[in-house]
N, C-alpha and C. Protein backbone atom coordinates (compact mmCIF):
# COMPACT_ATOMS: atom_id res chain seq x y z
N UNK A 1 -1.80 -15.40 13.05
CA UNK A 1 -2.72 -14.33 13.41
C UNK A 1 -1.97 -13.01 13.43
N UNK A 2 -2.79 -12.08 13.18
CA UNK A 2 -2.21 -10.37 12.82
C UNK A 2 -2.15 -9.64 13.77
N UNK A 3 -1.57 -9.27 14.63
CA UNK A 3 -1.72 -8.83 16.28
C UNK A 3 -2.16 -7.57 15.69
N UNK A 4 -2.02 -6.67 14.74
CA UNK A 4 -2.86 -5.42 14.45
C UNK A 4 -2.80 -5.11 13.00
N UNK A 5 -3.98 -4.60 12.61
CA UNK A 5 -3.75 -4.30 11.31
C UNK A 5 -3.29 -3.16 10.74
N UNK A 6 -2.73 -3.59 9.18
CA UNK A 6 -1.91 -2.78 8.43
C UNK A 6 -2.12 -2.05 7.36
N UNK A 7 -2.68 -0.76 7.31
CA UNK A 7 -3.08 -0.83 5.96
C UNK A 7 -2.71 0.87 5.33
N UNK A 8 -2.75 1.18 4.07
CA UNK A 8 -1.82 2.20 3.68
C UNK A 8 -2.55 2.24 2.24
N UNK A 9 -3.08 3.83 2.37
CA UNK A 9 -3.03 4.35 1.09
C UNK A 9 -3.11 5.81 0.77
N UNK A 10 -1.98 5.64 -0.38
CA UNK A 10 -1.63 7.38 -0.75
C UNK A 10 -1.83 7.80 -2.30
N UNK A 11 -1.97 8.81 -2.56
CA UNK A 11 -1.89 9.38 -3.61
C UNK A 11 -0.90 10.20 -4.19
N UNK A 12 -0.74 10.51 -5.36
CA UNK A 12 0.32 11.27 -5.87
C UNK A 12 -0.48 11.59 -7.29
N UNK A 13 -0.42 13.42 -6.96
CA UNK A 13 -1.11 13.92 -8.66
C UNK A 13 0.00 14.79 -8.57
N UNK A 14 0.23 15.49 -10.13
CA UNK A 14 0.32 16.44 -10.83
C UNK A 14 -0.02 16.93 -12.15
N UNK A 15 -0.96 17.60 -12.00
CA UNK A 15 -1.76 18.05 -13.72
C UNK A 15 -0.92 18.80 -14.36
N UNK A 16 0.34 19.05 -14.04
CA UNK A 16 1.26 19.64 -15.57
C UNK A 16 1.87 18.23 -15.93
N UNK A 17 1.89 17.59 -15.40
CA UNK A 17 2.62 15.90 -15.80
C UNK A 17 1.77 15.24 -16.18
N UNK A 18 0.40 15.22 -16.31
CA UNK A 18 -1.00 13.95 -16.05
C UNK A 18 -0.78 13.17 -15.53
N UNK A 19 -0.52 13.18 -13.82
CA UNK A 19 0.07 12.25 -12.91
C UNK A 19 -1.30 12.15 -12.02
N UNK A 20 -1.55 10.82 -11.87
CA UNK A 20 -2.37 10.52 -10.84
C UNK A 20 -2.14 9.20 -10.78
N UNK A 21 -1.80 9.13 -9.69
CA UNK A 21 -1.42 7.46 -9.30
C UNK A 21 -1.97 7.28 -7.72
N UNK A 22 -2.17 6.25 -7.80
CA UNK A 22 -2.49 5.49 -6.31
C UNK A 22 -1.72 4.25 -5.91
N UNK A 23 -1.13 3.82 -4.50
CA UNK A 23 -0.86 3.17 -4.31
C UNK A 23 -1.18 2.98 -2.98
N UNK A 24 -1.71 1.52 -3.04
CA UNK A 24 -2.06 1.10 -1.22
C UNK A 24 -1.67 -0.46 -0.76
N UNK A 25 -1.39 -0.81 0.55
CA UNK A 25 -0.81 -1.59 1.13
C UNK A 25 -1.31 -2.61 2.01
N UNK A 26 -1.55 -3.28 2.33
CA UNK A 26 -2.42 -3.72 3.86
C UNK A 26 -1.81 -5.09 3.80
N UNK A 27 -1.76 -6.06 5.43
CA UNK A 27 -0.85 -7.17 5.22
C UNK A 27 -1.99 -7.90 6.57
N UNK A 28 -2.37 -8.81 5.18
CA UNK A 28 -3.81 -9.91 5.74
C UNK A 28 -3.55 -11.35 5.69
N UNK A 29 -3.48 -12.21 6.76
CA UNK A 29 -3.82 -13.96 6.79
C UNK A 29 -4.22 -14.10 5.05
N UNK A 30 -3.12 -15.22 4.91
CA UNK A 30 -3.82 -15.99 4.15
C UNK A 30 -4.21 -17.58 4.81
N UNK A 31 -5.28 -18.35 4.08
CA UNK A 31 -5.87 -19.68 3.97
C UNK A 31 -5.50 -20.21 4.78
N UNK A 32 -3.49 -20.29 5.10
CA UNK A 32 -3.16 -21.45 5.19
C UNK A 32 -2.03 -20.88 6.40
N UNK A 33 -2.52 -19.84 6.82
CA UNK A 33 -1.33 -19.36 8.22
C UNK A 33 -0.41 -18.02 7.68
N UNK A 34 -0.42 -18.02 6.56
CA UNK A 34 0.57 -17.33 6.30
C UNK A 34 0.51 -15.70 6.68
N UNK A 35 1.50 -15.20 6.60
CA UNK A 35 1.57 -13.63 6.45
C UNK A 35 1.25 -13.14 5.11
N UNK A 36 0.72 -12.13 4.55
CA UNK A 36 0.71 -11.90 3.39
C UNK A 36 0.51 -10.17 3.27
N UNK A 37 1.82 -9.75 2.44
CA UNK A 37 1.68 -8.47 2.15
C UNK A 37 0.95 -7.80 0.76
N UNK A 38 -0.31 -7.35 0.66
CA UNK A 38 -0.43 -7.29 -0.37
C UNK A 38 0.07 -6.04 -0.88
N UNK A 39 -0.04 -5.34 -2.22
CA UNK A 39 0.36 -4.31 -2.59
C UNK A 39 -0.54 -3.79 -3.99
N UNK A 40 -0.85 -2.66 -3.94
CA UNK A 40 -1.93 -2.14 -5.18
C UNK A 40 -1.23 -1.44 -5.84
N UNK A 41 -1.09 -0.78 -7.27
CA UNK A 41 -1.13 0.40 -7.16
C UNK A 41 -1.16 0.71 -8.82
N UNK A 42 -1.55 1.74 -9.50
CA UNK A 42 -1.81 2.39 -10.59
C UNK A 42 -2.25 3.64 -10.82
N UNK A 43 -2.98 3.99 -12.05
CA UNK A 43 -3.64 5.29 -11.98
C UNK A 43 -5.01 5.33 -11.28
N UNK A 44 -5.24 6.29 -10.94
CA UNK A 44 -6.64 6.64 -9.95
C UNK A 44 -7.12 6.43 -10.45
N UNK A 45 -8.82 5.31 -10.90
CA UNK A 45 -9.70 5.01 -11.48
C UNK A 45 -9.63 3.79 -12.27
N UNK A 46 -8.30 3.65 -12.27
CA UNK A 46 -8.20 1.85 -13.31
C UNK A 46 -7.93 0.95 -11.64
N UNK A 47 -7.45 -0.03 -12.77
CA UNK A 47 -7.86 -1.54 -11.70
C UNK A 47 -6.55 -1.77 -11.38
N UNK A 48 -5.56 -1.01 -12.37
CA UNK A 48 -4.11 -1.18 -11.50
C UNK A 48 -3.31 -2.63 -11.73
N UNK A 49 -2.17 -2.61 -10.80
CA UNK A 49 -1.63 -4.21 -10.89
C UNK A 49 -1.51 -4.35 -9.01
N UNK A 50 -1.08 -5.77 -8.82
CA UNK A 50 -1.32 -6.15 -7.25
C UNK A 50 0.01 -7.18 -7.97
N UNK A 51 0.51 -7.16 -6.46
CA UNK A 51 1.57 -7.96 -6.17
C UNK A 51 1.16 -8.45 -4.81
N UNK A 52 1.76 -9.93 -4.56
CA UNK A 52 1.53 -10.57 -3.24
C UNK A 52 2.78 -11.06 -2.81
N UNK A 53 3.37 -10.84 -1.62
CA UNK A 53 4.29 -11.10 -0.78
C UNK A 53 4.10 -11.88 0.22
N UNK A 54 4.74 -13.47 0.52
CA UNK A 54 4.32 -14.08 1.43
C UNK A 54 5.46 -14.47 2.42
N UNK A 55 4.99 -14.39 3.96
CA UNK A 55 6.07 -14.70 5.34
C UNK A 55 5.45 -15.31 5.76
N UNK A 56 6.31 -15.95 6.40
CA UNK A 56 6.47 -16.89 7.41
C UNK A 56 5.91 -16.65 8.62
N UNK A 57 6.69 -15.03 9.39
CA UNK A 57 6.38 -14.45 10.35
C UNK A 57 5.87 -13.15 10.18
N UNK A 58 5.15 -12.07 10.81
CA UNK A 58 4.47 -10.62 10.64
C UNK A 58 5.52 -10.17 10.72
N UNK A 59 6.51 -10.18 11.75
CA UNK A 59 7.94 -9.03 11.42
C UNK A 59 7.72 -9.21 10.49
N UNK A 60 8.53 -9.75 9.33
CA UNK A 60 9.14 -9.86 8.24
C UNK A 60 7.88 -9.03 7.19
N UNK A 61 6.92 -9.02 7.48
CA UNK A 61 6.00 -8.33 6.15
C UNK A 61 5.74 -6.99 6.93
N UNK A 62 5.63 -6.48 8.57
CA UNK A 62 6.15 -5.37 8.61
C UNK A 62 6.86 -4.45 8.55
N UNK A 63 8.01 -5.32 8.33
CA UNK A 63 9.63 -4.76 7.94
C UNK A 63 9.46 -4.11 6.67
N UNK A 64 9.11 -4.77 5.85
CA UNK A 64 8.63 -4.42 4.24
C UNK A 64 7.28 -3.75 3.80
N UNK A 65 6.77 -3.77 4.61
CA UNK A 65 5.33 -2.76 4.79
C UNK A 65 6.51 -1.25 5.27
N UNK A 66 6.42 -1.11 5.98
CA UNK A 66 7.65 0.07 6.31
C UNK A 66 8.64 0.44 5.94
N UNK A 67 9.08 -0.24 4.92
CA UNK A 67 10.54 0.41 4.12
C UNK A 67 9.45 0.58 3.37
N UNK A 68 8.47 0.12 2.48
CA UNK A 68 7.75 0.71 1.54
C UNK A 68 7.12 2.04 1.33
N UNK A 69 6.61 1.89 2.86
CA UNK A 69 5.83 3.52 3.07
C UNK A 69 6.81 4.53 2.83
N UNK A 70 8.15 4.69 3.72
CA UNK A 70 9.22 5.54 3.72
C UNK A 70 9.81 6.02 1.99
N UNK A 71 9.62 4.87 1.43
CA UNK A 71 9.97 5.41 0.32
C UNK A 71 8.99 5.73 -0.82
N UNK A 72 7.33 5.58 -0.60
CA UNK A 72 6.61 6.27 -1.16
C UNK A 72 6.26 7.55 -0.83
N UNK A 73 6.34 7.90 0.42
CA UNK A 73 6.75 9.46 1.72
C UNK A 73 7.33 10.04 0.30
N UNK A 74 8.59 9.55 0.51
CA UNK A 74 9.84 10.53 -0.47
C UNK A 74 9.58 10.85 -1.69
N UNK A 75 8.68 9.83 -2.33
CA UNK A 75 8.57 10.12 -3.65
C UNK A 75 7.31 10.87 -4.17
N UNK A 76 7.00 11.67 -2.83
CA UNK A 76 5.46 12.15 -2.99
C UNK A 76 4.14 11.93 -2.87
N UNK A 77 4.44 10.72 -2.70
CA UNK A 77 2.80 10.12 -2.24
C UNK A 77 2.08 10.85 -0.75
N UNK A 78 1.11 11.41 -1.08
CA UNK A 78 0.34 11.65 0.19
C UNK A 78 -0.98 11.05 0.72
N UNK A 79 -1.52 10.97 1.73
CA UNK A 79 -2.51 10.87 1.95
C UNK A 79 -3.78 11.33 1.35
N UNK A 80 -5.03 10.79 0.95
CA UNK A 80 -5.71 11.66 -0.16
C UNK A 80 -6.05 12.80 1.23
N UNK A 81 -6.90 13.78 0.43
CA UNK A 81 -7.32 15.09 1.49
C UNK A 81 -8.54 14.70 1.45
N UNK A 82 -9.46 15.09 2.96
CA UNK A 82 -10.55 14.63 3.23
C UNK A 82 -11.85 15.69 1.93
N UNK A 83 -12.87 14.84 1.75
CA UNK A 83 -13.52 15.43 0.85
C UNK A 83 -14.61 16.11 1.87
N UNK A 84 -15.02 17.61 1.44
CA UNK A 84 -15.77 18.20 2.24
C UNK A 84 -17.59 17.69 2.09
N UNK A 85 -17.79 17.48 3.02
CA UNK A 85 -19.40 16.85 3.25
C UNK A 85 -20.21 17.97 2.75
C-alpha cells in the first residue's frame, strides 16, 4: 500500500529549437503488492514511450521518483502554466 501519492508532470518548450516535450511520473500498486514507478514522456500531443520500474518497498521508488524530478528541474522542465478560464 502507497502511504501517499506520487505524481509529476512537466513540460519543456522552445520554438527556436521545435522543442516540446512532456514528461510525467506517478508511482501506483501493482496486481500483485508491488511498488511500481511508472514514467511517460515524449512530445506534447503524441503517445510517447512509458517505462515501468518495479520495488519491493515505496522508499526505493521514492528515492528514484526524486532523483528523477531533480534532474528534470535542471534540465528545464517546468510545470505547465495554468490556462486562463
Amino acid at each position: 500500500m502507497i502511504s501517499q501519492p506520487y505524481q509529476f508532470y512537466v513540460e519543456r518548450t522552445d520554438r527556436s529549437r521545435n522543442m516540446a516535450r512532456y514528461y510525467a511520473m506517478a508511482i501506483e500498486p501493482n496486481l500483485f503488492g508491488d511498488v511500481c514507478l511508472l514514467r511517460r514522456w515524449g512530445r506534447i500531443g503524441a503517445k510517447g514511450q512509458m517505462k515501468v520500474h518495479q520495488f519491493e518497498r515505496e522508499k526505493e521508488a521514492v528515492e528514484l521518483f526524486l532523483d528523477l524530478l531533480r534532474q528534470k528541474r535542471k534540465r528545464g522542465y517546468r510545470p505547465r502554466p495554468a490556462v486562463p478560464v
